[in-house]
N, C-alpha and C. Protein backbone atom coordinates (compact mmCIF):
# COMPACT_ATOMS: atom_id res chain seq x y z
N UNK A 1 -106.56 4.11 106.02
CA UNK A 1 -106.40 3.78 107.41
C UNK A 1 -105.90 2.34 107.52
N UNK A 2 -105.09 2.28 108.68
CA UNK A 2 -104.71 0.78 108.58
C UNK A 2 -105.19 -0.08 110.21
N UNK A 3 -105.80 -0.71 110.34
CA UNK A 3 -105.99 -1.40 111.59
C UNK A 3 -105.14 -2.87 111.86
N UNK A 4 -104.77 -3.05 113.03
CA UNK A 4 -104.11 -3.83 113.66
C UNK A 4 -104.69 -4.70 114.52
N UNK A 5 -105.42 -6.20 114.49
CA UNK A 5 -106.25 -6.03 114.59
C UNK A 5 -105.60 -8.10 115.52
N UNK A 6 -106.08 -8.14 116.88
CA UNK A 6 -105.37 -9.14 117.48
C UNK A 6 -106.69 -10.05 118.08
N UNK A 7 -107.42 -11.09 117.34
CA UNK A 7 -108.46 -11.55 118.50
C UNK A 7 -107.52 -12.79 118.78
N UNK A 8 -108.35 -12.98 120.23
CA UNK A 8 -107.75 -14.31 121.26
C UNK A 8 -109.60 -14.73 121.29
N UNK A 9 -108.83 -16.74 121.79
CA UNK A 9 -109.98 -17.02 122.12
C UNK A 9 -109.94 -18.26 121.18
N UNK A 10 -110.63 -19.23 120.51
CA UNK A 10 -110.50 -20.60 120.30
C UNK A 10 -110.88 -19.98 118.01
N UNK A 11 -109.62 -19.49 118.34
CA UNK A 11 -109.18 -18.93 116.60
C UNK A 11 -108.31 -19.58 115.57
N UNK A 12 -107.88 -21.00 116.10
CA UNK A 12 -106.92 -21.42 115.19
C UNK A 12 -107.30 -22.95 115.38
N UNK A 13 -107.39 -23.30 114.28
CA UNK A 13 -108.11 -24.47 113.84
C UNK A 13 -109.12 -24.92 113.36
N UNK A 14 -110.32 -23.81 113.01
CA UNK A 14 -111.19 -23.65 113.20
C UNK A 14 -112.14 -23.13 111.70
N UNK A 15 -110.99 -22.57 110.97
CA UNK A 15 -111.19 -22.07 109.65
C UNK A 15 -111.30 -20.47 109.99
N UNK A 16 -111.22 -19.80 110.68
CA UNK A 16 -111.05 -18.06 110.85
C UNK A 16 -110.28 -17.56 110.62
N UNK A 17 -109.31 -17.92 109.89
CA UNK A 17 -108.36 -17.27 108.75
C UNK A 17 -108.89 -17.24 107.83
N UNK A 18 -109.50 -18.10 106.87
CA UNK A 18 -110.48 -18.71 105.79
C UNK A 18 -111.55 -17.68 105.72
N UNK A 19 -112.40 -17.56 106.66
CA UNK A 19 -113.56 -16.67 107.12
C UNK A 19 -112.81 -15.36 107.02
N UNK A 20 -111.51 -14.75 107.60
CA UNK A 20 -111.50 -13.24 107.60
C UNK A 20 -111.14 -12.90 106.50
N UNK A 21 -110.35 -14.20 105.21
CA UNK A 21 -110.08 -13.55 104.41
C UNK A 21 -111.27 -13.19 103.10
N UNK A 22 -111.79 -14.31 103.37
CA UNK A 22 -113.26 -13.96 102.95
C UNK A 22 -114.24 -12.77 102.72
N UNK A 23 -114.36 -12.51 103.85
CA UNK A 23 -114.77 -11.51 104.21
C UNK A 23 -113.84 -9.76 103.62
N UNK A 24 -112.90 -9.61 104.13
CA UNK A 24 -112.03 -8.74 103.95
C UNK A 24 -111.93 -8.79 102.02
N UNK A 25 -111.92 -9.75 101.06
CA UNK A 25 -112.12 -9.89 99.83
C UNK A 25 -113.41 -9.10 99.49
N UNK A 26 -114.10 -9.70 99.77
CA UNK A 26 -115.53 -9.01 99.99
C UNK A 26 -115.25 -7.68 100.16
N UNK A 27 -114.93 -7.37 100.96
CA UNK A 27 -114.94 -5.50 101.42
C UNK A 27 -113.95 -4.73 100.85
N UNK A 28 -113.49 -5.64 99.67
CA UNK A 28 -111.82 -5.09 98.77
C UNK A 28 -110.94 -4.47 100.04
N UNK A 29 -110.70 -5.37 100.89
CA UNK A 29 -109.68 -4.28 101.79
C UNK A 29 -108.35 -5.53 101.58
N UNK A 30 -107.06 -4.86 101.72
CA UNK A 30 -105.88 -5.69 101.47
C UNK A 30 -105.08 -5.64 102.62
N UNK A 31 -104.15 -6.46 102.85
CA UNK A 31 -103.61 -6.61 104.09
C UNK A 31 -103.36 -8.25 104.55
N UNK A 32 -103.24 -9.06 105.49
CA UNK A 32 -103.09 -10.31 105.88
C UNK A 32 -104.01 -10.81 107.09
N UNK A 33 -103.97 -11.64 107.46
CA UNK A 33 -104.32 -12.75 107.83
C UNK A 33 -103.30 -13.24 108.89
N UNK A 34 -102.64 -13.85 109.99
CA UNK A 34 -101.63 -14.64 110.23
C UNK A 34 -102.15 -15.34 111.49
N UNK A 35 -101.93 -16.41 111.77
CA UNK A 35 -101.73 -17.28 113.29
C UNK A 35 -100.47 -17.00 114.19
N UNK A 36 -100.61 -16.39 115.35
CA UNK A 36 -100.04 -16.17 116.04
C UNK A 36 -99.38 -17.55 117.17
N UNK A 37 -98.40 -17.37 117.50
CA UNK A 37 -97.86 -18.93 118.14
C UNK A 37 -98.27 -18.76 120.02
N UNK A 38 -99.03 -17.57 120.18
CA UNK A 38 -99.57 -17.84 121.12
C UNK A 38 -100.98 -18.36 121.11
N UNK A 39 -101.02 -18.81 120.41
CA UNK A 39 -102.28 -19.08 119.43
C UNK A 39 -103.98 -18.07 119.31
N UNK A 40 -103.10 -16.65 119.13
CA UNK A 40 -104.26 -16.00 118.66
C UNK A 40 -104.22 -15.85 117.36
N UNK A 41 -104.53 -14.57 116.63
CA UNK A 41 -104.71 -14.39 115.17
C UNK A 41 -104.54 -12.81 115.43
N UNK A 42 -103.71 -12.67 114.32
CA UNK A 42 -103.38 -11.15 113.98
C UNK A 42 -103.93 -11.04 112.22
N UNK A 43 -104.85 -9.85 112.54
CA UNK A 43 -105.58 -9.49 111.11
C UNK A 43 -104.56 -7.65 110.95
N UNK A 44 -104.12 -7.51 109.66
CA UNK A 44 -103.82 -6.24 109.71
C UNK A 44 -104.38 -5.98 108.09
N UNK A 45 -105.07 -4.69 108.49
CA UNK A 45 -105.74 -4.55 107.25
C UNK A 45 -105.67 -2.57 106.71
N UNK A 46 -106.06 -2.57 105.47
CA UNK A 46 -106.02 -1.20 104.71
C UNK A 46 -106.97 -1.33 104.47
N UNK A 47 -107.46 0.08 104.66
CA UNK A 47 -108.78 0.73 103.77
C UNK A 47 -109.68 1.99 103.84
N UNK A 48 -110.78 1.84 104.27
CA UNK A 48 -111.34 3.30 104.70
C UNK A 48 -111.98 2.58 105.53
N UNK A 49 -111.62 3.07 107.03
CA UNK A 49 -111.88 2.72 108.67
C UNK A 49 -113.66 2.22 108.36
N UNK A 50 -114.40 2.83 107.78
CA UNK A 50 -116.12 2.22 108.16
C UNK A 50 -115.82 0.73 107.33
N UNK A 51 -115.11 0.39 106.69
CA UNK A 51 -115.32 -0.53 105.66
C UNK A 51 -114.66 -1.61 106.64
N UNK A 52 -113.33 -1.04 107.67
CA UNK A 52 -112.36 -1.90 108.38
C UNK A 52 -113.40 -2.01 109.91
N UNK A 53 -114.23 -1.62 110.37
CA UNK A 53 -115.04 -1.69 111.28
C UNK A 53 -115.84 -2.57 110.70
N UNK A 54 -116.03 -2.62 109.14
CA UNK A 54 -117.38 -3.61 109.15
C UNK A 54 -116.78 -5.40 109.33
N UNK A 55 -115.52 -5.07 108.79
CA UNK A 55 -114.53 -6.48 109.10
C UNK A 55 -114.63 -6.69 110.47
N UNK A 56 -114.27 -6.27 111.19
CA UNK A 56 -114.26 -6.07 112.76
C UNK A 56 -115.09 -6.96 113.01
N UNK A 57 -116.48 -6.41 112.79
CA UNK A 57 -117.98 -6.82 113.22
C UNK A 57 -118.47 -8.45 112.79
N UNK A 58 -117.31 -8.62 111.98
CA UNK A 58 -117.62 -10.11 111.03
C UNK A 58 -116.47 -10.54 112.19
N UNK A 59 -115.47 -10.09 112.74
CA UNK A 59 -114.14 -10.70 113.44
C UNK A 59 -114.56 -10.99 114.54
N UNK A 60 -115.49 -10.34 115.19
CA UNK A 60 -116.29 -10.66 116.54
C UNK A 60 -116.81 -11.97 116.60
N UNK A 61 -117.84 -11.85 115.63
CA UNK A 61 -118.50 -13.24 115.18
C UNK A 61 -117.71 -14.45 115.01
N UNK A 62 -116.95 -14.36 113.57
CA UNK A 62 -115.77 -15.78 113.63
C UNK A 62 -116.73 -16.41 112.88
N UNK A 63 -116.10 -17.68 112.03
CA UNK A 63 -116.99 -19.05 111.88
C UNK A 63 -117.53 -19.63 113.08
N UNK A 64 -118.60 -20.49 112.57
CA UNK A 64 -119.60 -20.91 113.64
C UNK A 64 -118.37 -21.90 114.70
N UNK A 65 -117.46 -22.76 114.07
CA UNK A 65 -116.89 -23.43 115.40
C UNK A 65 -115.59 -22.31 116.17
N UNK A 66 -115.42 -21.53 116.16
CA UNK A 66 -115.16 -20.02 116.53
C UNK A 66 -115.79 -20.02 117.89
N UNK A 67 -114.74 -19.28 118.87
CA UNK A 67 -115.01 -18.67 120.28
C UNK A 67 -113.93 -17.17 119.94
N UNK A 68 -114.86 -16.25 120.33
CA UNK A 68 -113.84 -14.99 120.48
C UNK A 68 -113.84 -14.26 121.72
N UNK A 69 -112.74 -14.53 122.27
CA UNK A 69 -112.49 -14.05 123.62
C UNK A 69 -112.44 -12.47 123.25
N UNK A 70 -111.78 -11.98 122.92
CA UNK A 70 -111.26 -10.66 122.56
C UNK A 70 -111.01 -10.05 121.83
N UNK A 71 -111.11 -9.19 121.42
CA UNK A 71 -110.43 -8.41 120.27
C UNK A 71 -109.60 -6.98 120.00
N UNK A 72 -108.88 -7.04 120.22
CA UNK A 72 -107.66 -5.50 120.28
C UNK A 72 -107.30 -5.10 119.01
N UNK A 73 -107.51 -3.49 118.38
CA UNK A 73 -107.54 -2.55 117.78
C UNK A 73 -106.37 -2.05 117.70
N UNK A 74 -105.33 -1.48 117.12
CA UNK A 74 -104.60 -0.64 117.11
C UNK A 74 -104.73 0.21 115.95
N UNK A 75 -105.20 1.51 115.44
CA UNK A 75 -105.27 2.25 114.78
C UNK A 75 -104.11 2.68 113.95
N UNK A 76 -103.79 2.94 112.56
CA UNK A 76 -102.45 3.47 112.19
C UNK A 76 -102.75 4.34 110.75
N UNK A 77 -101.73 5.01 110.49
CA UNK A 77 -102.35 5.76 109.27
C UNK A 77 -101.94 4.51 107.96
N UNK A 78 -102.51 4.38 106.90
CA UNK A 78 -101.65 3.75 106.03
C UNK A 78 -100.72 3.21 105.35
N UNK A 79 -99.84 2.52 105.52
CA UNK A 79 -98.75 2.66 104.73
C UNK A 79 -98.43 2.27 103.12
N UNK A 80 -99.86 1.98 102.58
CA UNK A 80 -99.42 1.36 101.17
C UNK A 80 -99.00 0.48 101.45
N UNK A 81 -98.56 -1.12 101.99
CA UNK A 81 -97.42 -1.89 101.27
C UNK A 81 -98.41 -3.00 100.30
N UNK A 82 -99.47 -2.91 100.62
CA UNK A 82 -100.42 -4.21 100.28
C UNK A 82 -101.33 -3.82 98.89
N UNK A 83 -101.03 -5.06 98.28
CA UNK A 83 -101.42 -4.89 96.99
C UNK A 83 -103.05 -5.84 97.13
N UNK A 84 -103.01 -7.16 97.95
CA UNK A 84 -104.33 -7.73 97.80
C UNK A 84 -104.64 -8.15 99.14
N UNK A 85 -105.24 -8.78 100.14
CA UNK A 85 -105.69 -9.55 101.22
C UNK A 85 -105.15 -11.19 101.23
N UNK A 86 -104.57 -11.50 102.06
CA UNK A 86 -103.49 -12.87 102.11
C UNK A 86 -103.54 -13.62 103.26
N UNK A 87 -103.46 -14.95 103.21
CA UNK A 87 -103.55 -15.54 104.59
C UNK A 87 -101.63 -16.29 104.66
N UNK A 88 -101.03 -15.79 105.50
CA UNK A 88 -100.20 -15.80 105.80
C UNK A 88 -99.80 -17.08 106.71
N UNK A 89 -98.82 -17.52 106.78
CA UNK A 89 -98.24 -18.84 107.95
C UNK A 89 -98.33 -18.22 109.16
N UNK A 90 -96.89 -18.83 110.02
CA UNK A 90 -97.06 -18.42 111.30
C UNK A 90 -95.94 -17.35 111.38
């Protein structure tokens, strides 16, 4: 399963790229990381959906200097391209 995964809210600067990739290492799921120039954060990740929900649940949270306004889901089937979990530019 692949999730698409967009939180807004005080996400960049903060170390929550650092934190999701963390996390997502942890849960062997592969996929990226990126800062968005509207300044949210786009997480897109592979794996088996309970494992990508448990990321989620850590994405809500954030590092402690972290505010999460929101968080938007987009569901997709897999595509293979990802070999490890990466924090990406902009």
């Amino acid at each position: 399963m692949r999730g698409i995964i967009v939180v807004t809210g005080l996400v960049q600067g903060v170390g929550y790229r650092y934190f999701i990739y963390r996390k997502a290492v942890e849960l062997d799921l592969v996929g990226y990381v990126k800062n968005l120039y509207d300044g949210s954060v786009e997480i897109v990740v592979e794996g088996e959906k309970n494992i990508i929900n448990i990321l989620i649940e850590h994405a809500k949270i954030g590092p402690r200097s972290a505010y999460i306004k929101n968080i938007k889901v987009i569901w997709e089937e897999s595509k293979n391209e990802f070999t490890e979990f990466t924090i990406t530019g902009w």
